[in-house]
PDB file of N, CA and C in Angstrom:
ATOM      1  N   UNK A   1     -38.375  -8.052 -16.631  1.00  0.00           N
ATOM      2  CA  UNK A   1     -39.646  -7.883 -15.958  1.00  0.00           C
ATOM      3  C   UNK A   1     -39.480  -6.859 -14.843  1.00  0.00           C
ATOM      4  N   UNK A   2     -40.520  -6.112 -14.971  1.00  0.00           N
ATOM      5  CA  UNK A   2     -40.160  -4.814 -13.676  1.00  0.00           C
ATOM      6  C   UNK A   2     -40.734  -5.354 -12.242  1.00  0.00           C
ATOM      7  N   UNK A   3     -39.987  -5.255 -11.423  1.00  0.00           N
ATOM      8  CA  UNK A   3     -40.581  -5.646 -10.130  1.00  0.00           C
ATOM      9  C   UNK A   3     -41.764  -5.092  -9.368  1.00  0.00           C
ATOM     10  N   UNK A   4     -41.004  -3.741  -9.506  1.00  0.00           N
ATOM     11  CA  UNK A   4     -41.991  -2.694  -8.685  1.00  0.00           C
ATOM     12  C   UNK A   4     -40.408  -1.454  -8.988  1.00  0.00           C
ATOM     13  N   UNK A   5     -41.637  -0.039  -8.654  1.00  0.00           N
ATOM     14  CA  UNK A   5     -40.736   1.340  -8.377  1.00  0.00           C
ATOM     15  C   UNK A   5     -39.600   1.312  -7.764  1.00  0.00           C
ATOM     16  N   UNK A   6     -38.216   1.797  -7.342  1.00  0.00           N
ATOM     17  CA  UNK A   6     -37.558   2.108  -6.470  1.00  0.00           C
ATOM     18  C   UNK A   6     -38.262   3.861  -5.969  1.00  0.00           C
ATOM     19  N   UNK A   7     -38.490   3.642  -5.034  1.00  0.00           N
ATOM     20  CA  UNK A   7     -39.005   4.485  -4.157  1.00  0.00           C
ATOM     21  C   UNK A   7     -37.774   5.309  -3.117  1.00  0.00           C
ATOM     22  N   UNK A   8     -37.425   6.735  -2.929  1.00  0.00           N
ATOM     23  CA  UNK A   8     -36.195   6.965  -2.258  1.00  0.00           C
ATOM     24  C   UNK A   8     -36.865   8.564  -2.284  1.00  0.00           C
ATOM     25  N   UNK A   9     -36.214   9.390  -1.652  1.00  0.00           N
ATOM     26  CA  UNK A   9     -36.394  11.085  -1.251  1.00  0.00           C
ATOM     27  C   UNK A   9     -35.646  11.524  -2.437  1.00  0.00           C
ATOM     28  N   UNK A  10     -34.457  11.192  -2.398  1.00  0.00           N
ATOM     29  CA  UNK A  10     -33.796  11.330  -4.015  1.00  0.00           C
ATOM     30  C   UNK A  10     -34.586  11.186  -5.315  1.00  0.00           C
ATOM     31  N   UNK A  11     -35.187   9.694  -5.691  1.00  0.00           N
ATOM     32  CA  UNK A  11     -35.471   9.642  -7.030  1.00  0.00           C
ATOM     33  C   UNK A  11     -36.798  10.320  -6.655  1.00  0.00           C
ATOM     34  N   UNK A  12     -37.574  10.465  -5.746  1.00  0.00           N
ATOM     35  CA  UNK A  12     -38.560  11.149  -5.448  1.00  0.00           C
ATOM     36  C   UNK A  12     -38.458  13.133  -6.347  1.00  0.00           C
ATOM     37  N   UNK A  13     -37.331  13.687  -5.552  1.00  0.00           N
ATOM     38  CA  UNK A  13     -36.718  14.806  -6.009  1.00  0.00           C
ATOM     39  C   UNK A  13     -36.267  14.513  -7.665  1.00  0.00           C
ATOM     40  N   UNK A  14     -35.489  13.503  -8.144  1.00  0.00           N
ATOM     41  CA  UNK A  14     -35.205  13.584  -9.498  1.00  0.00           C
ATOM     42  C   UNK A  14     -36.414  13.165 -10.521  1.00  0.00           C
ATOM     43  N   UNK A  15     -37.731  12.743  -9.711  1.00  0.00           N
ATOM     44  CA  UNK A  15     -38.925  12.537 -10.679  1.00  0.00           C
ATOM     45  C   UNK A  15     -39.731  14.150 -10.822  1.00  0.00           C
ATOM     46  N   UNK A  16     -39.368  15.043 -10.203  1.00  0.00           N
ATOM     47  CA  UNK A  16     -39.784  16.230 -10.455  1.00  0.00           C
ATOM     48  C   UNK A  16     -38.533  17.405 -11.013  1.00  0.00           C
ATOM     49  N   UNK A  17     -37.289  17.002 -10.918  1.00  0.00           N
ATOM     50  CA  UNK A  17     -36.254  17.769 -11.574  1.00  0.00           C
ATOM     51  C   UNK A  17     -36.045  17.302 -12.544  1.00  0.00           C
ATOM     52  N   UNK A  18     -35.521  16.075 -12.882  1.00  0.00           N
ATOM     53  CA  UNK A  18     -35.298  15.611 -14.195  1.00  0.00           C
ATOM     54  C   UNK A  18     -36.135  14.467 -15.275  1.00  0.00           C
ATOM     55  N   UNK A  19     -37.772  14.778 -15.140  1.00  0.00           N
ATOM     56  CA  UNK A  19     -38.412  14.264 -15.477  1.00  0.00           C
ATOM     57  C   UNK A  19     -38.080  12.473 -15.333  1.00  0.00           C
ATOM     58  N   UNK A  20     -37.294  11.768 -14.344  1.00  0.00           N
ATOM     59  CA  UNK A  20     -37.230  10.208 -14.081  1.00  0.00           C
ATOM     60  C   UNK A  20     -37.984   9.245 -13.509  1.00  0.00           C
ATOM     61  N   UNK A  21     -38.196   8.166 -13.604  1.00  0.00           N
ATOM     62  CA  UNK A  21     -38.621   7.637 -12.881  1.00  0.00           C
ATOM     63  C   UNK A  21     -37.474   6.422 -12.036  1.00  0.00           C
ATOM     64  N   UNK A  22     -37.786   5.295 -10.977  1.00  0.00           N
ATOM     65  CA  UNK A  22     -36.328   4.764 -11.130  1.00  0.00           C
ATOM     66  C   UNK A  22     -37.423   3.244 -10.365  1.00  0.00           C
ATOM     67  N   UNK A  23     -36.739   1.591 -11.059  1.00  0.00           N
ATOM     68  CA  UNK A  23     -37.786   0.853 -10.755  1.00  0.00           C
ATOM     69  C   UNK A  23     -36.704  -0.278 -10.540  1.00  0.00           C
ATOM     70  N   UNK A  24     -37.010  -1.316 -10.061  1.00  0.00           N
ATOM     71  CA  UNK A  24     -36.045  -2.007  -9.947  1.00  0.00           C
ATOM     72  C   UNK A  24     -36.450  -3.376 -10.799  1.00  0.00           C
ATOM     73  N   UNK A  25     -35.638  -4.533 -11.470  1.00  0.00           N
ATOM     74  CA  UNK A  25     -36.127  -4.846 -12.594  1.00  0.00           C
ATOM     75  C   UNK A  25     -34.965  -6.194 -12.315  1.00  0.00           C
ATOM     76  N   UNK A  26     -35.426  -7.721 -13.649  1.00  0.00           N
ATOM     77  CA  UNK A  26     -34.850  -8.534 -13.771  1.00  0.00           C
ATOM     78  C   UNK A  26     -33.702  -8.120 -14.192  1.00  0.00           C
ATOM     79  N   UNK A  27     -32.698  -9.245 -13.166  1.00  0.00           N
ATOM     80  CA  UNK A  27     -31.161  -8.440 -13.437  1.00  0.00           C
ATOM     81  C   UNK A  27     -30.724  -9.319 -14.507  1.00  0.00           C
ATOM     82  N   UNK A  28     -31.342  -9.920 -15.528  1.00  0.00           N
ATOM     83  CA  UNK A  28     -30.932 -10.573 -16.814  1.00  0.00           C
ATOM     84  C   UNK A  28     -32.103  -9.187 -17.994  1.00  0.00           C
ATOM     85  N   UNK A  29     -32.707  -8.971 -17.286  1.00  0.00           N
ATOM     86  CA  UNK A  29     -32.970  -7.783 -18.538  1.00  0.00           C
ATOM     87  C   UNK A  29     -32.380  -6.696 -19.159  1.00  0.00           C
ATOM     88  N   UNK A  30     -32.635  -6.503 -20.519  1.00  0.00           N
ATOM     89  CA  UNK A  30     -31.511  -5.970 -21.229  1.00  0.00           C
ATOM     90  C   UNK A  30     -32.336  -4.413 -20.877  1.00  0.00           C
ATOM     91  N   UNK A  31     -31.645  -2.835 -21.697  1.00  0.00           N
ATOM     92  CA  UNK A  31     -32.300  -1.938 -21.866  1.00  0.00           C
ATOM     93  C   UNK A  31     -33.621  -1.676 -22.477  1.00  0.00           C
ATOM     94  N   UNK A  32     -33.357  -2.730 -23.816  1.00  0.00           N
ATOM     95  CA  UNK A  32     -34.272  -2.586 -24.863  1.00  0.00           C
ATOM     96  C   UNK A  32     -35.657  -3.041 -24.508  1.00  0.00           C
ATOM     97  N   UNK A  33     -35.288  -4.174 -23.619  1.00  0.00           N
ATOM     98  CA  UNK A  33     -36.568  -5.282 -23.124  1.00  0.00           C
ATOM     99  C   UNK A  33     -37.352  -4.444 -21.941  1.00  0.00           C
ATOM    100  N   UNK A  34     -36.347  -3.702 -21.220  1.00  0.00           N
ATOM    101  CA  UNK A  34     -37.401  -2.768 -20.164  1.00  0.00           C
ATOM    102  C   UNK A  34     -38.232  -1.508 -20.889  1.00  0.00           C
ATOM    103  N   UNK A  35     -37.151  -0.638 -21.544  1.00  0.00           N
ATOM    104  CA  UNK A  35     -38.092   0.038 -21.762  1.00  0.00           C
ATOM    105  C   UNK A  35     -39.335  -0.155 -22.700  1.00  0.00           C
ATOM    106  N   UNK A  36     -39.691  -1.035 -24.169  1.00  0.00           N
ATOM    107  CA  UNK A  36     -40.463  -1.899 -24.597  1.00  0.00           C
ATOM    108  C   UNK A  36     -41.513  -2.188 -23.364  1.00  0.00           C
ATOM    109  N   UNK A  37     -41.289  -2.746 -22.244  1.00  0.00           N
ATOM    110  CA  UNK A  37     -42.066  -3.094 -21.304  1.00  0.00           C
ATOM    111  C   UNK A  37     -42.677  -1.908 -20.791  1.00  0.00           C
ATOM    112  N   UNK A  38     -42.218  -0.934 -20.321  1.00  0.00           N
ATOM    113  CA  UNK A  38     -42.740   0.580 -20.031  1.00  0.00           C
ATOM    114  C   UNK A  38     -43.360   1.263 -20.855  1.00  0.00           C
ATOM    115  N   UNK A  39     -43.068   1.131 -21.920  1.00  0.00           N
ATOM    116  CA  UNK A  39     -43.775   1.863 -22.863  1.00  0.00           C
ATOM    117  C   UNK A  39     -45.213   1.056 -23.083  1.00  0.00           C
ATOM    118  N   UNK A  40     -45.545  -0.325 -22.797  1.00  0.00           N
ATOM    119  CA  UNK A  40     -46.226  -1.064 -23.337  1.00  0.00           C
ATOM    120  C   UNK A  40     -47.170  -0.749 -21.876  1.00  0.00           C
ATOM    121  N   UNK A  41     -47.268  -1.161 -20.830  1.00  0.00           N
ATOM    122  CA  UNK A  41     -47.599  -1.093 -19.749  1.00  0.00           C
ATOM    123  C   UNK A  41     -48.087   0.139 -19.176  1.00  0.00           C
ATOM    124  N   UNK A  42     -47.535   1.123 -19.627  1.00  0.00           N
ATOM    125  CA  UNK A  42     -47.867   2.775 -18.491  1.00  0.00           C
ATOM    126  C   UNK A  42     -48.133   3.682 -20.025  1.00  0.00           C
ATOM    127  N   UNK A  43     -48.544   3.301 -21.200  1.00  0.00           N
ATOM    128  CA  UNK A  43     -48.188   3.977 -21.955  1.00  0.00           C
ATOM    129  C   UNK A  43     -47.857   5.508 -22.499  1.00  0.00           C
ATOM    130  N   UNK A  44     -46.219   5.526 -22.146  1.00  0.00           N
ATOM    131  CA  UNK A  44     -45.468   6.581 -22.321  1.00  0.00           C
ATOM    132  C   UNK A  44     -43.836   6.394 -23.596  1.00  0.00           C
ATOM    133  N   UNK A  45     -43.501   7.334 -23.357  1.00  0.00           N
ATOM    134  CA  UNK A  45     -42.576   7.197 -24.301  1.00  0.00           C
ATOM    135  C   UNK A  45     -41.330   7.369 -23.306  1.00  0.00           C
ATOM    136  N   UNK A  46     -40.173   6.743 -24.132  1.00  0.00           N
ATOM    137  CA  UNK A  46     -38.918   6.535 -22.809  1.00  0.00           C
ATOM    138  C   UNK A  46     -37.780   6.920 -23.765  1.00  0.00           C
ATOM    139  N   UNK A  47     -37.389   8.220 -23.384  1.00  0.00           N
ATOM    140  CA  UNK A  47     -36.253   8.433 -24.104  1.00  0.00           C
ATOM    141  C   UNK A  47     -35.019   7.357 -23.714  1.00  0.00           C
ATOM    142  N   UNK A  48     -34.433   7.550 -22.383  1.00  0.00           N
ATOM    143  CA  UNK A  48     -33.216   6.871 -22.506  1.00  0.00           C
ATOM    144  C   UNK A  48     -33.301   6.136 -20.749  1.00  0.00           C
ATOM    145  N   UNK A  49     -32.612   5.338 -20.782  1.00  0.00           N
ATOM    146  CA  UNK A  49     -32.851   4.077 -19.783  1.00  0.00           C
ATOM    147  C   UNK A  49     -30.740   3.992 -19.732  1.00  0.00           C
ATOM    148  N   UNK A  50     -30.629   4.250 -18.383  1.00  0.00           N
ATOM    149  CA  UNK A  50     -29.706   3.999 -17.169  1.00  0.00           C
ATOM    150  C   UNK A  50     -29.263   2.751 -16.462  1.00  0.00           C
ATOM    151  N   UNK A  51     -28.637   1.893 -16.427  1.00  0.00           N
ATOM    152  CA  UNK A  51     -28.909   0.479 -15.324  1.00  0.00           C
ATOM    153  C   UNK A  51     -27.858   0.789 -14.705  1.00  0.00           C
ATOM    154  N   UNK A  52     -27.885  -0.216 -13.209  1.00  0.00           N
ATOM    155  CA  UNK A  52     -27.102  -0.134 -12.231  1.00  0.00           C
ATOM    156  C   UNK A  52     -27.436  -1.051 -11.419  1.00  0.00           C
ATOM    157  N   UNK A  53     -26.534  -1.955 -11.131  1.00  0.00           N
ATOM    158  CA  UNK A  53     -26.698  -2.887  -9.964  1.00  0.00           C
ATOM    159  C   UNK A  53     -26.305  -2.245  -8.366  1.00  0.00           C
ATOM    160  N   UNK A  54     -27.751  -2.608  -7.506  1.00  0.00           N
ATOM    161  CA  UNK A  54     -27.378  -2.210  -5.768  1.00  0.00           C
ATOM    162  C   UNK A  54     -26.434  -2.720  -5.266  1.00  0.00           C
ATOM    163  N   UNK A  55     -26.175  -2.829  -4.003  1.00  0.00           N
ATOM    164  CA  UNK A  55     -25.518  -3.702  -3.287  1.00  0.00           C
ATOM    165  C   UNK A  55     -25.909  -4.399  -3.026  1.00  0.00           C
ATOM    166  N   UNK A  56     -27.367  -5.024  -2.570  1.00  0.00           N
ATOM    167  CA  UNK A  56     -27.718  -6.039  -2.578  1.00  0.00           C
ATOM    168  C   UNK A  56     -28.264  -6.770  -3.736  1.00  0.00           C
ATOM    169  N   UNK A  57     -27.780  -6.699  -4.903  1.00  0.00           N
ATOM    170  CA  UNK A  57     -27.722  -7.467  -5.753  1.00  0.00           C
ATOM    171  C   UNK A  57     -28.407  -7.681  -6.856  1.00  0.00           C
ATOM    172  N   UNK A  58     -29.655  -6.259  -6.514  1.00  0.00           N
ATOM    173  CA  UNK A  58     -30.667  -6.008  -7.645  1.00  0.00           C
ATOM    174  C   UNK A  58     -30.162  -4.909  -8.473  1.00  0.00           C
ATOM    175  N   UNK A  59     -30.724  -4.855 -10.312  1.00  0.00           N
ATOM    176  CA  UNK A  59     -30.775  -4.261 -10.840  1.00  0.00           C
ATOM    177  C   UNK A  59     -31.652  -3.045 -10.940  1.00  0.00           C
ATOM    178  N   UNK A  60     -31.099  -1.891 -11.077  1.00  0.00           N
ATOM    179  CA  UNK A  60     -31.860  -0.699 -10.695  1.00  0.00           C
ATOM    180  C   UNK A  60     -32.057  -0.207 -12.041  1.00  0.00           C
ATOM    181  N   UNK A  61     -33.291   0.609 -12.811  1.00  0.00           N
ATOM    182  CA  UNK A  61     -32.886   1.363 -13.995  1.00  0.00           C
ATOM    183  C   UNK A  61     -33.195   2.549 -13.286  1.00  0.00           C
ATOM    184  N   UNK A  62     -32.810   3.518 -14.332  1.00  0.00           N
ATOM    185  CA  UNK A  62     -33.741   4.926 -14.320  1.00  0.00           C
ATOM    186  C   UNK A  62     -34.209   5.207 -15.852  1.00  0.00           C
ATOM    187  N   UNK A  63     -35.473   5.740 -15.762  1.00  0.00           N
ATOM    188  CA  UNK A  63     -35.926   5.994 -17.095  1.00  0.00           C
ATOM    189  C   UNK A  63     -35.933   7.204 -16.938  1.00  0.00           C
ATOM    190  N   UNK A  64     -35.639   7.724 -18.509  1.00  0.00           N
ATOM    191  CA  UNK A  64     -36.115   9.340 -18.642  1.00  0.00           C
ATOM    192  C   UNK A  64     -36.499   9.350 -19.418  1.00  0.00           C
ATOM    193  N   UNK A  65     -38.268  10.350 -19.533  1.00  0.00           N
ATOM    194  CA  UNK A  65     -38.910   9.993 -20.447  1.00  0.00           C
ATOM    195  C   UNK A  65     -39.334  11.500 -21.346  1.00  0.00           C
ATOM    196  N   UNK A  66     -39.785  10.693 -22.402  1.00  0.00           N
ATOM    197  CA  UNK A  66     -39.585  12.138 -23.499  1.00  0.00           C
ATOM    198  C   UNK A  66     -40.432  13.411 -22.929  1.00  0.00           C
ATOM    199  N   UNK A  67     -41.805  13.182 -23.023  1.00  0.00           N
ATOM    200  CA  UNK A  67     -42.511  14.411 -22.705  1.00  0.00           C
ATOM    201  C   UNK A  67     -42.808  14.552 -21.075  1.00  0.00           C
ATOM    202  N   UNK A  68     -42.818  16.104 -21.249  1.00  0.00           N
ATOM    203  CA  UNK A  68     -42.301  16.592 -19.850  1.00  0.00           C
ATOM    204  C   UNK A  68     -43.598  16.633 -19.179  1.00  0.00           C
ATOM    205  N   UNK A  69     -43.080  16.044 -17.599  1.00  0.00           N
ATOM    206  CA  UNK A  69     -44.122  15.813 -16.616  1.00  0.00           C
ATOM    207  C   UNK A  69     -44.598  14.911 -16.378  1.00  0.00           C
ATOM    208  N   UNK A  70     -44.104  13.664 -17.188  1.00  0.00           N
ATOM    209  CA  UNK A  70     -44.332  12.583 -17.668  1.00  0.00           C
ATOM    210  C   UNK A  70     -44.483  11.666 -16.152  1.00  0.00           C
ATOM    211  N   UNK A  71     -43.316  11.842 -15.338  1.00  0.00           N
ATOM    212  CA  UNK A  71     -42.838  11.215 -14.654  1.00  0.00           C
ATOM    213  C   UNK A  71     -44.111  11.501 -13.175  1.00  0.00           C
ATOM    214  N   UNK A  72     -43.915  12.707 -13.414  1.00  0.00           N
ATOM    215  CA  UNK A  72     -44.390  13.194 -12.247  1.00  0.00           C
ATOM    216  C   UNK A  72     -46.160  12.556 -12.377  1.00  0.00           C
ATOM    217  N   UNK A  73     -46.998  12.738 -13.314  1.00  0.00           N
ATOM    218  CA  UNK A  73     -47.906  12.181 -13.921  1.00  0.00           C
ATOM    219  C   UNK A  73     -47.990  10.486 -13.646  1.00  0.00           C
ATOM    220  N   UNK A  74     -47.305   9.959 -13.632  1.00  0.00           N
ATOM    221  CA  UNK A  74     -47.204   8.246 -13.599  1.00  0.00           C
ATOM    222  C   UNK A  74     -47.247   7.890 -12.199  1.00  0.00           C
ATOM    223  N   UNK A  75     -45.725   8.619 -11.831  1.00  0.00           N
ATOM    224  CA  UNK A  75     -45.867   8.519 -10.084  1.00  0.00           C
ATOM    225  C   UNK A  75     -46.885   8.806  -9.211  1.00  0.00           C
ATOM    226  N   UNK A  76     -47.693   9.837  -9.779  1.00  0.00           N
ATOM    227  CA  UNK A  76     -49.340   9.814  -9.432  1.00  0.00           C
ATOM    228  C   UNK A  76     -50.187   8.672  -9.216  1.00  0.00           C
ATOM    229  N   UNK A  77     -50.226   8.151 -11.085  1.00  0.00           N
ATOM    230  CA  UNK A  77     -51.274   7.057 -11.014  1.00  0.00           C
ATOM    231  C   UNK A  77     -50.761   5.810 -10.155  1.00  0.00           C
ATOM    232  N   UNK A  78     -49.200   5.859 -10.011  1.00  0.00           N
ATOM    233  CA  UNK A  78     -48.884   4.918  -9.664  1.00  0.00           C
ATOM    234  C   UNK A  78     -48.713   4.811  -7.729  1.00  0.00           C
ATOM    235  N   UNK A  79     -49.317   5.667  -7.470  1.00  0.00           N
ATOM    236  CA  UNK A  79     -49.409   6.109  -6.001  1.00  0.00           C
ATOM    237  C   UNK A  79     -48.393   6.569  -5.282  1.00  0.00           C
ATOM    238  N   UNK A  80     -47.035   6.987  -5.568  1.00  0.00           N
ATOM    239  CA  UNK A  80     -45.676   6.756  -5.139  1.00  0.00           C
ATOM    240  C   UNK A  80     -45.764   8.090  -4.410  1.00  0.00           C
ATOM    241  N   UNK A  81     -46.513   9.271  -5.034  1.00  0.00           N
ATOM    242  CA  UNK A  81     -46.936  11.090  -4.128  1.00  0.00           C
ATOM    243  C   UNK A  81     -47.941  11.266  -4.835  1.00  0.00           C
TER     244      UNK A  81
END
């Protein structure tokens, strides 16, 4: 289940360089189950999905998604710039 965005100046910069987005998510969720969820929810297409646990103990993904601008487009609707 996605929580909400990770929001940062970085993934901010990598949602306009490398078409990403980056969200923070149940740390029992698999790859398959998030992006399924993204695709279903924001409907886009998700090439390939990243995980990483913070230090404080949450699971982080990054998505990168197929068609370009994608990201930058979402982070819009999604109010983030």
């Amino acid at each position: 289940m996605i929580q909400h965005p990770h929001v940062t100046e970085k993934a901010t910069l990598q949602a306009e360089a490398n078409n990403t987005l980056q969200f923070i998510v149940d740390v029992n969720d698999t790859k398959d189950k998030v992006k399924k969820e993204i695709e279903a929810l924001y409907n886009v297409k998700v090439a390939s999905i990243n995980t990483m646990m913070t230090p404080k103990g949450k699971k982080k993904v990054i998505v990168v998604f197929q068609d370009p601008n994608t990201a930058t487009e979402l982070a819009s609707r999604l109010g983030l710039f």
